[in-house]
Protein backbone atom coordinates (compact mmCIF):
# COMPACT_ATOMS: atom_id res chain seq x y z
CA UNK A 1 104.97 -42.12 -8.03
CA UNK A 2 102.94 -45.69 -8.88
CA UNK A 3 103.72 -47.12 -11.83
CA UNK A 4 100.69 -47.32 -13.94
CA UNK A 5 99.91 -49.99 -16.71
CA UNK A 6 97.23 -50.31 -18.85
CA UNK A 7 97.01 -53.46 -20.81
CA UNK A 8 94.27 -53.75 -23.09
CA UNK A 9 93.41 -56.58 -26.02
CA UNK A 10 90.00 -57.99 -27.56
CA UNK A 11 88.16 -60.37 -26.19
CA UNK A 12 90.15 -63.92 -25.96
CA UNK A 13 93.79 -62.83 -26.41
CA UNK A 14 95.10 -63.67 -23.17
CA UNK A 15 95.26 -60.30 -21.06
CA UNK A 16 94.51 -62.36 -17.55
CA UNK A 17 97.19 -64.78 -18.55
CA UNK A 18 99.82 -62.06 -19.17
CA UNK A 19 98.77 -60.75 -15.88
CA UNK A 20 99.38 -63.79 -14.04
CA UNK A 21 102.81 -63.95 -15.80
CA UNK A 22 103.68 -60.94 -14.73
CA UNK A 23 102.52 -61.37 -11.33
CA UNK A 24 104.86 -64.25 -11.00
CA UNK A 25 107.44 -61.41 -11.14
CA UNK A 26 106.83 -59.40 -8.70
CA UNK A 27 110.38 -58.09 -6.47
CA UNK A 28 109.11 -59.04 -2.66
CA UNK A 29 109.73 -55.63 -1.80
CA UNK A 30 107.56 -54.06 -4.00
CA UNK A 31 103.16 -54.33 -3.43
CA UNK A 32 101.24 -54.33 -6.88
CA UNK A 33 97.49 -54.00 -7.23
CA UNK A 34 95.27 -54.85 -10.37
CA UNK A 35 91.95 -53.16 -11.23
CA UNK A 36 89.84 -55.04 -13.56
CA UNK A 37 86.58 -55.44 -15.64
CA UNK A 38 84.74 -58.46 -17.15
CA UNK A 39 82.20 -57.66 -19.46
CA UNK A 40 78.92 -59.31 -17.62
CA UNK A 41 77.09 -59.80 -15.06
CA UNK A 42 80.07 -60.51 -12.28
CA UNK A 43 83.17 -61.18 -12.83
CA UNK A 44 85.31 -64.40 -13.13
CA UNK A 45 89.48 -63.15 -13.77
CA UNK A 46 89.79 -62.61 -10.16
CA UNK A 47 89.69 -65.98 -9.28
CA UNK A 48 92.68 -67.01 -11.42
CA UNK A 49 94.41 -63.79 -10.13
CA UNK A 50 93.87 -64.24 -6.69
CA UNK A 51 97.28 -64.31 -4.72
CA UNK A 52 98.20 -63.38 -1.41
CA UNK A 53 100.83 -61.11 -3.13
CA UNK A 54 98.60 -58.21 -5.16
CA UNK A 55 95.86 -57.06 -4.41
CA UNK A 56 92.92 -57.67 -6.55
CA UNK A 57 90.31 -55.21 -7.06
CA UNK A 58 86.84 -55.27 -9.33
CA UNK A 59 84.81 -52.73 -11.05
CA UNK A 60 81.76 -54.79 -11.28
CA UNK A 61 79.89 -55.29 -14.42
CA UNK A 62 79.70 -53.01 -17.72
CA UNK A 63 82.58 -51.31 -18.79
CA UNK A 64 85.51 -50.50 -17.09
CA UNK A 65 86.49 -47.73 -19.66
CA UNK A 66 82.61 -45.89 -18.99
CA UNK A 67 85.46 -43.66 -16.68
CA UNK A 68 82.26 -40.83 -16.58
CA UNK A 69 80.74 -43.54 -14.12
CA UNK A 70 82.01 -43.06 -10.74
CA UNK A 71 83.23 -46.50 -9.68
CA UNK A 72 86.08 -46.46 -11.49
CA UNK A 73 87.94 -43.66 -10.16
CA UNK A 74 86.00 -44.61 -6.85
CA UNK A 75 87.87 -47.93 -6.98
CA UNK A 76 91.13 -46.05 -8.26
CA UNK A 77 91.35 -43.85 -5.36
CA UNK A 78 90.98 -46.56 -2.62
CA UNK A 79 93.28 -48.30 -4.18
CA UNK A 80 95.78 -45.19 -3.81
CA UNK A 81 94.70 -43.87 -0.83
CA UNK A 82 94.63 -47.62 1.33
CA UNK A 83 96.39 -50.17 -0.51
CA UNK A 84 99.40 -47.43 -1.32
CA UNK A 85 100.80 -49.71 -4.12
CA UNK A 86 104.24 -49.57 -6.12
CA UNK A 87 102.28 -50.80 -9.18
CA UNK A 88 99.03 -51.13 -10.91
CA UNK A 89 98.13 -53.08 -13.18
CA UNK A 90 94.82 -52.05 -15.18
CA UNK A 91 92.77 -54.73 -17.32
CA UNK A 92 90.04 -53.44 -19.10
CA UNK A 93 87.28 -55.68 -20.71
CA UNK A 94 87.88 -56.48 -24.36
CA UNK A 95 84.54 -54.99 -25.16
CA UNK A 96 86.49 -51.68 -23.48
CA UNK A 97 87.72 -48.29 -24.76
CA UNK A 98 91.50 -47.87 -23.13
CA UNK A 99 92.26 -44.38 -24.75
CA UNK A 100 89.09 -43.15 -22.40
CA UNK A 101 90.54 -44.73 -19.18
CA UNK A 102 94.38 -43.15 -20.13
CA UNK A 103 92.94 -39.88 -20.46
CA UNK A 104 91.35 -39.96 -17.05
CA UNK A 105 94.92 -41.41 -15.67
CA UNK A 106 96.46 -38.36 -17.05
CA UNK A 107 93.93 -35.91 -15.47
CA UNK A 108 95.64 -33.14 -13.28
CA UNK A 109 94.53 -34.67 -10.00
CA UNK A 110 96.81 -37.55 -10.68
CA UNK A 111 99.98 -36.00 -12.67
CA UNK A 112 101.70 -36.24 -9.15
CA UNK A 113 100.67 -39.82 -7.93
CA UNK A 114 100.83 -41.89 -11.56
CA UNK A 115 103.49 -42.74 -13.80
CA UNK A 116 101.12 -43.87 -16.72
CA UNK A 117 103.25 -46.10 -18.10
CA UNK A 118 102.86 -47.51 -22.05
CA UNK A 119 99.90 -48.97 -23.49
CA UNK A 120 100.32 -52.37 -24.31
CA UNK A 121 97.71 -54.19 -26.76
CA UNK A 122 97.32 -57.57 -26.48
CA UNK A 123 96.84 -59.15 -30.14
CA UNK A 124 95.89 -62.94 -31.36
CA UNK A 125 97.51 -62.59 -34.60
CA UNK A 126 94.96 -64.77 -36.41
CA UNK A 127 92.60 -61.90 -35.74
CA UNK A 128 94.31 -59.42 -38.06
CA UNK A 129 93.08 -61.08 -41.17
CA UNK A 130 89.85 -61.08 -39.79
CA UNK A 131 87.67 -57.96 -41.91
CA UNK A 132 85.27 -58.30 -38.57
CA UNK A 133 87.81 -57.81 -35.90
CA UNK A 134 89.27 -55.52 -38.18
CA UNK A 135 86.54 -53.47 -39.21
CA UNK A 136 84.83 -52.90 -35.51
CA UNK A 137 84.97 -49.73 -33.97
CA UNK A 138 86.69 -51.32 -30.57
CA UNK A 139 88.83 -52.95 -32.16
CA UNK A 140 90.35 -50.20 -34.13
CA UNK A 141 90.25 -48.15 -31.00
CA UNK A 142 92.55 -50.70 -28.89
CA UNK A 143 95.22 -50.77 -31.85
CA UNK A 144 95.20 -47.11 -31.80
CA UNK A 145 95.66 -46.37 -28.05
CA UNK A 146 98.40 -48.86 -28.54
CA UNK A 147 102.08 -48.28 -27.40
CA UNK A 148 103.44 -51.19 -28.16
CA UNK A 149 101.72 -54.49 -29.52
CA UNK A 150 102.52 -57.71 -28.36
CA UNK A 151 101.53 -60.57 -30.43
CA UNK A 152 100.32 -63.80 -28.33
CA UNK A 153 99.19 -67.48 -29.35
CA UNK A 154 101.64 -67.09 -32.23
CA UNK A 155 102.19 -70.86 -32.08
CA UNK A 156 98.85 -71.35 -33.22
CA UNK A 157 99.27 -68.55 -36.16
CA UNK A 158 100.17 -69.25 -39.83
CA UNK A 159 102.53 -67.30 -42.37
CA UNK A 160 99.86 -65.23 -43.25
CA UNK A 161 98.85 -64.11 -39.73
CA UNK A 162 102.93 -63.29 -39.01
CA UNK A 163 103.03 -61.25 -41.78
CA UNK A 164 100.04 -59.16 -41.11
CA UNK A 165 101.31 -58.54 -37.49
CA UNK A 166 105.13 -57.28 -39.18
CA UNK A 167 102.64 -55.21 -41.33
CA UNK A 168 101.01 -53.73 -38.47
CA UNK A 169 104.16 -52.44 -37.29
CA UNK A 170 105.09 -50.61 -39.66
CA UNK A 171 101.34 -49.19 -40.28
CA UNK A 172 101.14 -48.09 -36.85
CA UNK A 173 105.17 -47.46 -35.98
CA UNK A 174 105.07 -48.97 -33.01
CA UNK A 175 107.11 -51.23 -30.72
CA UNK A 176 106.29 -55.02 -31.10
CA UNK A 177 107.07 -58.40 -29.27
CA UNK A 178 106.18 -62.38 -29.47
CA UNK A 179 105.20 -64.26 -26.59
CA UNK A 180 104.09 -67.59 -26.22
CA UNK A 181 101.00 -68.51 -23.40
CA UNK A 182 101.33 -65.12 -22.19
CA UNK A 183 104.66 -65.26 -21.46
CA UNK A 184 105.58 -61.22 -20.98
CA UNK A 185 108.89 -59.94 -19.40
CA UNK A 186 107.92 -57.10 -16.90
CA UNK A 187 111.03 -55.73 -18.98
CA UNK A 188 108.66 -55.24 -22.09
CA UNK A 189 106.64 -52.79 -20.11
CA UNK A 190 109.55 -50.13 -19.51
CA UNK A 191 110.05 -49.34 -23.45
CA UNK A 192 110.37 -45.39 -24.18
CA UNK A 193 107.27 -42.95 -23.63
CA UNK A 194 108.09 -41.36 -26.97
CA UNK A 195 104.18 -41.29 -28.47
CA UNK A 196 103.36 -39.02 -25.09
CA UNK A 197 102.36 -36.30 -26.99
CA UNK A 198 100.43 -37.67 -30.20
CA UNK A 199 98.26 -39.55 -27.90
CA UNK A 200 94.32 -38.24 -28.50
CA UNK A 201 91.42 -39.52 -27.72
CA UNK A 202 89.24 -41.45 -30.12
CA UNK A 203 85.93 -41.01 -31.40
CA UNK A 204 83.03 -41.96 -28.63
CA UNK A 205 82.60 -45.69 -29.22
CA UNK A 206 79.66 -46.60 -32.66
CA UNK A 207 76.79 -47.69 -31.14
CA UNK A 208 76.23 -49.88 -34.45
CA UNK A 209 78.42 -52.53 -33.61
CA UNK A 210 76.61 -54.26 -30.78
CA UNK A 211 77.66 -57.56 -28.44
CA UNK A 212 75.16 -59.74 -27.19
CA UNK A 213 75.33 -60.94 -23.59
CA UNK A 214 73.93 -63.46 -21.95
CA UNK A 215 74.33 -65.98 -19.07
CA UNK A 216 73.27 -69.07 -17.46
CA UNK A 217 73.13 -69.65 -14.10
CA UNK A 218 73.68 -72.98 -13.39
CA UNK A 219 72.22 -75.30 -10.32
CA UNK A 220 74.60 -75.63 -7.59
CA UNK A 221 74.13 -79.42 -6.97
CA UNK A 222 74.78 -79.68 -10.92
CA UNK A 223 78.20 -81.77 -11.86
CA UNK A 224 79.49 -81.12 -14.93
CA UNK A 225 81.55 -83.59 -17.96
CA UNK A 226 84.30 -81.57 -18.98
CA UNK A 227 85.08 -83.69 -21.62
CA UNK A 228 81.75 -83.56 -23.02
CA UNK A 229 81.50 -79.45 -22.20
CA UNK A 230 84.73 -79.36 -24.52
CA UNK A 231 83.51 -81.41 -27.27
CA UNK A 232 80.40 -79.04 -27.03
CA UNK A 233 81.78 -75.54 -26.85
CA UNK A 234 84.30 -76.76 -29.38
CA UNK A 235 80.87 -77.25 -31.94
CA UNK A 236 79.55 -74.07 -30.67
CA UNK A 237 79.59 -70.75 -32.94
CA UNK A 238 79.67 -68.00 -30.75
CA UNK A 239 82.77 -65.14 -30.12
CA UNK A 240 83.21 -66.01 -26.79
CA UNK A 241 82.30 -68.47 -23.82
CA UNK A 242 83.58 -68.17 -19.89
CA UNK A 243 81.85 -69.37 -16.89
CA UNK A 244 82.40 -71.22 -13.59
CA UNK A 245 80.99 -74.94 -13.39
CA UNK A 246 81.48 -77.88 -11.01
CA UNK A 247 83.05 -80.18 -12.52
CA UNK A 248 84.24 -83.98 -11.84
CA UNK A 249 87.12 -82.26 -9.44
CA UNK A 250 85.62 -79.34 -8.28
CA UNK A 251 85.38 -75.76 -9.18
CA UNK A 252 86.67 -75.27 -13.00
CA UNK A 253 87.11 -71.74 -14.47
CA UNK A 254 85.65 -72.82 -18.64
CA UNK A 255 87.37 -70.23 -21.29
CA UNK A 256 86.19 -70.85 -24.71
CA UNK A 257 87.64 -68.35 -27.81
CA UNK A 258 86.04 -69.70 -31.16
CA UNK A 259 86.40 -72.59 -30.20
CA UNK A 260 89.26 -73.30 -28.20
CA UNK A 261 88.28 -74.52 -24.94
CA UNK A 262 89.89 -74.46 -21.62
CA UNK A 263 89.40 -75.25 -18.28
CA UNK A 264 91.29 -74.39 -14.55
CA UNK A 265 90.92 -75.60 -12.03
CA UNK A 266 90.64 -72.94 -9.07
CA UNK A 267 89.89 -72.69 -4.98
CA UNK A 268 86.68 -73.34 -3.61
CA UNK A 269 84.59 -70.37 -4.29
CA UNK A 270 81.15 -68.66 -3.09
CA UNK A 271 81.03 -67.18 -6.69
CA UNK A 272 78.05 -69.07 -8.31
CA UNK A 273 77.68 -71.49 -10.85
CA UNK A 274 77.00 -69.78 -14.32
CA UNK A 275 77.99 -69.78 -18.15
CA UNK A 276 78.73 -66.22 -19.73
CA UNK A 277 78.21 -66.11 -23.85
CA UNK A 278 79.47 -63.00 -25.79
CA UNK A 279 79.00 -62.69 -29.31
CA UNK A 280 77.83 -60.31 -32.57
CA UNK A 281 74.32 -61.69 -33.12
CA UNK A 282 71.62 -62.33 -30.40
CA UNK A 283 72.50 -66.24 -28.47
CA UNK A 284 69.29 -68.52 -28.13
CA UNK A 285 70.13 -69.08 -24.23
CA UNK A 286 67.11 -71.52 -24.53
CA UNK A 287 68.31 -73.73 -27.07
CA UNK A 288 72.38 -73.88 -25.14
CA UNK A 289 70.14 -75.06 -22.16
CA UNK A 290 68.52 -77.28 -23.23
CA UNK A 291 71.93 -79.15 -26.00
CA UNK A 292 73.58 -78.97 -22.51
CA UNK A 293 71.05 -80.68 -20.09
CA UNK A 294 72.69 -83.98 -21.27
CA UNK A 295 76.37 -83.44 -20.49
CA UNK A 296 75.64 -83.49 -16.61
CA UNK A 297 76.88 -86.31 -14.47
């Protein structure tokens, strides 16, 4: 049977960064595949995943976790049927519903080909105290589906943040760890099934808690400051930033959570240039167009 991990987290916690870690572990005789979603228009984790080791599939756009949609268990199945893995990995977006895509895992047609594995729930720590994170309706859904928790950018929590993650622990009696930058022994996936049978699905998702989307496509000839992009998304009050931009030394993958602001530098690329914005209240694309017409070189 394939082993079968689903590894879920809000948006910003690091869930392509544990995959890469993990990746790194692969045993050379064993082929893994991961199936993933980015909330937007196209999607942007495959480029830092890419490796001639996995294989790297995309359900493109919306929601990974819409499993009533057929390219999700489209994509599944050609990824049993051709790719014939050891492994998969699943990545959901962090706008995503993970109870919705275990329950399809655990359908009849597959209780002979998957070994759904535990849930794991990616968690920033500093999010906990948080009554918006903690209050939304996909939020409270991820922590539930949960198996085990594993707290990451600890580093950059205080005491306060520590103790609410101990706290939800012992609220939700599960299995916890600490990593650093992602950092996740493939060990940490191989914990006890015990909650098997008290897994249930959740509510269907509020439709009162709403994300704005939008992105900017960005001119192809267009090279970018990063230094002055940081400075900028740094400033910048909106939930979440990613994009692809040409920058001083070529292609950069930009990551901005809040604030913190990151850039990678990956392959050359036919994906185009763009900026993807995600956040609670509507974004005034106009306005970031125009603050950001300046920091070209």
């Amino acid at each position: 049977m394939i082993s079968t991990h689903v590894i879920t987290g809000f948006l910003g916690v690091g869930k392509t960064t544990t995959l890469e870690y993990l990746i790194t572990q692969k045993p050379k005789d064993e082929r893994w595949a991961v199936l993933l979603n980015e909330f937007g228009k196209t999607g942007l984790d495959a480029l830092l995943l890419a490796s001639n080791e996995v294989v790297i599939k995309q359900v493109p756009g919306g929601c990974l976790c819409c499993v009533t949609q057929m390219p999700f268990q489209i994509m599944l199945n050609q990824l049993i049927r051709f790719d014939r893995p050891d492994r998969i990995f699943i990545e959901p977006s962090g706008l995503g519903h993970p109870d919705e895509i275990v329950t399809l895992l655990k359908q009849d047609q597959y209780q002979k080909i998957l070994d759904v594995q535990p849930v794991v729930t990616l968690i920033d720590p500093r999010h906990l105290n948080n009554p918006r994170h903690r209050s939304h309706d996909i939020y409270t859904r991820q922590l539930a589906v949960a198996d085990v928790f594993v707290a990451n950018k600890m580093d950059l929590a205080d005491d306060e943040d520590k103790q609410a993650f101990s706290d939800l622990l012992v609220e939700h009696k599960r299995s916890g760890y600490i990593v650093e930058n992602g950092q996740l022994p493939l060990s940490c996936l191989k914990i006890d099934k015990l909650r098997e049978a008290q897994f249930r699905l959740l509510k269907k998702a509020s439709l009162n808690q709403p994300f704005f989307t939008q992105t900017l496509m960005l001119n192809k000839d267009d090279v970018w400051n990063e230094q002055a992009l940081e400075i900028y998304f740094q400033s910048l009050s909106i939930l979440r930033v990613k994009g692809l931009i040409h920058g001083q030394q070529g292609a950069l993958l930009v990551n901005s959570v809040l604030g913190e602001v990151t850039f990678k530098q990956v392959a050359s690329t036919n994906e185009p240039w763009r900026l993807e914005f995600i956040d609670y209240q509507a974004i005034d694309l106009g306005t970031i167009k125009a603050q950001i017409e300046s920091l070209k070189l």
